[in-house]
Protein backbone atom coordinates (compact mmCIF):
# COMPACT_ATOMS: atom_id res chain seq x y z
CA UNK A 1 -11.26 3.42 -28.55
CA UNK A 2 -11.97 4.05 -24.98
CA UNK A 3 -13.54 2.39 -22.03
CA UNK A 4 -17.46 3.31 -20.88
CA UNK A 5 -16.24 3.48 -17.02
CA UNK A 6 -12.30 4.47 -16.08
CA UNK A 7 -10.70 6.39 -13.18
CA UNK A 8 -10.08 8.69 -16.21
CA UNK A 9 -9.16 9.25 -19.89
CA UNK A 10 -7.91 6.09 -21.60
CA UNK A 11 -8.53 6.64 -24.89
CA UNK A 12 -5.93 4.34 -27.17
CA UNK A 13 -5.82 4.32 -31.73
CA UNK A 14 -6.11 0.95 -33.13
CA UNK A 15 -3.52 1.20 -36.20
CA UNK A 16 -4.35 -2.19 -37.56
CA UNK A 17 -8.26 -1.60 -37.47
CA UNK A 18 -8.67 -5.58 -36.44
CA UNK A 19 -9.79 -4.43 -32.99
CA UNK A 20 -13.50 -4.75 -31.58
CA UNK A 21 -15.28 -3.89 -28.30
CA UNK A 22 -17.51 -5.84 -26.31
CA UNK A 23 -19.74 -4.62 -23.67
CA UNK A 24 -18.19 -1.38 -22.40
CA UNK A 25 -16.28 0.15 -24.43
CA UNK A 26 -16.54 2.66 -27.36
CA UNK A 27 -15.06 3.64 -30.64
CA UNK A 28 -14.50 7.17 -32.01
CA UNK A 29 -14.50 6.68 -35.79
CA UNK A 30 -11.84 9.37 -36.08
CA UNK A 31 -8.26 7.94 -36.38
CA UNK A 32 -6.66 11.14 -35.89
CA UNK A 33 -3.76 11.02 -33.81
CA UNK A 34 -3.76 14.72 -32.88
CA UNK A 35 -7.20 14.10 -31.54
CA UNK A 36 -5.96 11.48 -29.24
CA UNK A 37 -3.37 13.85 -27.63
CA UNK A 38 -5.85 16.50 -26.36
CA UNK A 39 -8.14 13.42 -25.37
CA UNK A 40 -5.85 11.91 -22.88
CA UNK A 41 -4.58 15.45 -21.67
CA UNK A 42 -4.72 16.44 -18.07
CA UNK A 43 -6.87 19.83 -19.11
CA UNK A 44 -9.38 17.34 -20.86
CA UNK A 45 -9.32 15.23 -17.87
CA UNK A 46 -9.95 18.18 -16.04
CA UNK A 47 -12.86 19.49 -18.23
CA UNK A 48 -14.66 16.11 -18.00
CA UNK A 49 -14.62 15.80 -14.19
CA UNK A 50 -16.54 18.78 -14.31
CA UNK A 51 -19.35 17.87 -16.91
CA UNK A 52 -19.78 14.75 -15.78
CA UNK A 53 -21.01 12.34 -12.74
CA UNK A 54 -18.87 10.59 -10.88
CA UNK A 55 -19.43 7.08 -9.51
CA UNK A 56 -18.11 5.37 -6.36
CA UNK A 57 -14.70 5.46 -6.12
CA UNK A 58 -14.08 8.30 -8.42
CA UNK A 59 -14.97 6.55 -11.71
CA UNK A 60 -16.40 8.20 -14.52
CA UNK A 61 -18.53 7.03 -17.40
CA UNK A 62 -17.61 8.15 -20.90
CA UNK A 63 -20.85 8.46 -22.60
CA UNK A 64 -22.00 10.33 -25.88
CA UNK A 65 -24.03 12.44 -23.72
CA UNK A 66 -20.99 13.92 -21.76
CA UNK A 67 -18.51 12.84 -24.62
CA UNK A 68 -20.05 15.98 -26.76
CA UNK A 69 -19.25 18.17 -24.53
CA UNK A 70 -15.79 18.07 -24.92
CA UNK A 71 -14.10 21.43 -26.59
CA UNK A 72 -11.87 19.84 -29.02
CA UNK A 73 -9.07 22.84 -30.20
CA UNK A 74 -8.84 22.75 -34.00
CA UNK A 75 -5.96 23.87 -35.32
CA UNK A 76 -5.99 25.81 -38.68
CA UNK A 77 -3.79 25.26 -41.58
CA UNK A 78 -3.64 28.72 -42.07
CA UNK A 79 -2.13 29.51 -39.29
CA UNK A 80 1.90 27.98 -38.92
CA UNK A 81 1.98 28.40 -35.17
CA UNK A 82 -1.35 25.96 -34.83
CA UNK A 83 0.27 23.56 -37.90
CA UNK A 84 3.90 23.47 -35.52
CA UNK A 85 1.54 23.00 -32.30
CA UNK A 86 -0.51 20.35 -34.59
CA UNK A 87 2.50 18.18 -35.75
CA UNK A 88 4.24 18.63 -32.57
CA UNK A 89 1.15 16.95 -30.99
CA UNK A 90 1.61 13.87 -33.99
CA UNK A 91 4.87 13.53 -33.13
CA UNK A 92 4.05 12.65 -28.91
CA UNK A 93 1.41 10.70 -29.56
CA UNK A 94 3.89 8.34 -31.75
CA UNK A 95 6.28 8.88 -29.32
CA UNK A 96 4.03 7.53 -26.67
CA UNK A 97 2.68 4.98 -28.49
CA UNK A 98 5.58 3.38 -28.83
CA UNK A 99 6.74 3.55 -25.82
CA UNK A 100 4.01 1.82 -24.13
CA UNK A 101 4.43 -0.85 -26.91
CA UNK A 102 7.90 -1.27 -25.49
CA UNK A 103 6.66 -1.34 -21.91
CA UNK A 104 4.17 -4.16 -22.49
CA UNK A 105 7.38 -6.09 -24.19
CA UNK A 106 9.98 -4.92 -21.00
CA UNK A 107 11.90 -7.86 -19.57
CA UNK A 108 13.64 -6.10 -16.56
CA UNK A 109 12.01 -4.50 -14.20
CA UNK A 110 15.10 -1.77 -14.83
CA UNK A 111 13.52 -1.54 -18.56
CA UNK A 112 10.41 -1.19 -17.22
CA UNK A 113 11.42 1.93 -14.96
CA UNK A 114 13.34 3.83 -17.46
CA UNK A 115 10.28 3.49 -19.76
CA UNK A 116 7.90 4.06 -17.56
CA UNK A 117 9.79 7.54 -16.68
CA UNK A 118 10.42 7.99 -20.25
CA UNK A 119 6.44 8.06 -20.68
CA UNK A 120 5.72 10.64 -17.89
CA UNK A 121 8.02 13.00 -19.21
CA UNK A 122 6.37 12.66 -22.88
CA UNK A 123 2.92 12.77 -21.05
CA UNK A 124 3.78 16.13 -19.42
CA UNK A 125 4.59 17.49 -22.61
CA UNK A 126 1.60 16.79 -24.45
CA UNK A 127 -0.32 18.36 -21.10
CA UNK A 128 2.31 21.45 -21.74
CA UNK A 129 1.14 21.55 -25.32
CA UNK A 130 -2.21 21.21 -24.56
CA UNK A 131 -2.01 23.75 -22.18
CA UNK A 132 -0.64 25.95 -25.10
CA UNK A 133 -3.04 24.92 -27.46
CA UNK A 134 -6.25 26.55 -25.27
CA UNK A 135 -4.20 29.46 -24.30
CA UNK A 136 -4.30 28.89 -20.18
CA UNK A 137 -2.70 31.03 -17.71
CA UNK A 138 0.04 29.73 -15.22
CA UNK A 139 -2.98 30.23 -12.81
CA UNK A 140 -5.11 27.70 -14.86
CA UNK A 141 -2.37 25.38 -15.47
CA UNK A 142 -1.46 25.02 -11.53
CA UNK A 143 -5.40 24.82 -10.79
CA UNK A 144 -5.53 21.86 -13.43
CA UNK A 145 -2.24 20.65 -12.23
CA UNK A 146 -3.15 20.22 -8.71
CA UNK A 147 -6.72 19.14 -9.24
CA UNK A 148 -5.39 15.79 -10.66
């Protein structure tokens, strides 16, 4: 699922499949979790910024038309480097998942904090892995880095 207009990526994986959208918002029929790490990457960020408009105040629109556009790395079975990248990837996303779950549920603001570090550092490594995943130089990485 994702929003039609954000500041950027927010794409999120109903588990339960009892979710709907209304208005503006979308759904990609594709459950993969994999699929959701590259989506909410910096690089992807990156990548859309440049295909797409921009409105005032820097938000974007996530339409089919621009949506398409997006060069999705596929790993192959095949290939035990892209099947380690793959699960790795899996493994994040969980990660990440629940640990927004637990931030919703945070009673202290000291709870909140240590999970809301706890979820940059996990972000940062699925931008590392995506990184790794579409083969970029430490000169693309810092011009992606800085651009966001």
């Amino acid at each position: 699922m994702l929003p039609d207009i954000s500041l950027r990526g927010n794409f999120t994986l109903d588990e339960e499949g009892g979710k709907y959208c209304v208005n503006t918002a979308y759904i990609i029929s594709n459950p993969e979790k994999y699929l959701l790490g590259v989506l909410n990457s910096k690089l992807i960020d990156y990548y859309y910024r440049l295909i797409s408009s921009s409105y005032r105040g820097g938000y974007l629109r996530y339409i089919y038309q621009y949506m398409e556009g997006i060069p999705i790395r596929r790993t192959r079975n095949s290939d035990s480097g892209d099947m380690n990248r793959h699960n790795r990837m899996v493994e994040l996303v969980d990660q990440m998942l629940e640990l927004n779950q637990q931030l919703a549920t945070a009673r202290t603001p000291q709870a909140r904090d240590v999970l809301q570090r706890h979820i940059e550092v996990t972000d940062k490594e699925i931008d590392h892995l995506v990184y790794e995943l579409y083969g970029l130089t430490q000169a693309e990485i810092a011009l992606v880095e800085n651009a966001t």
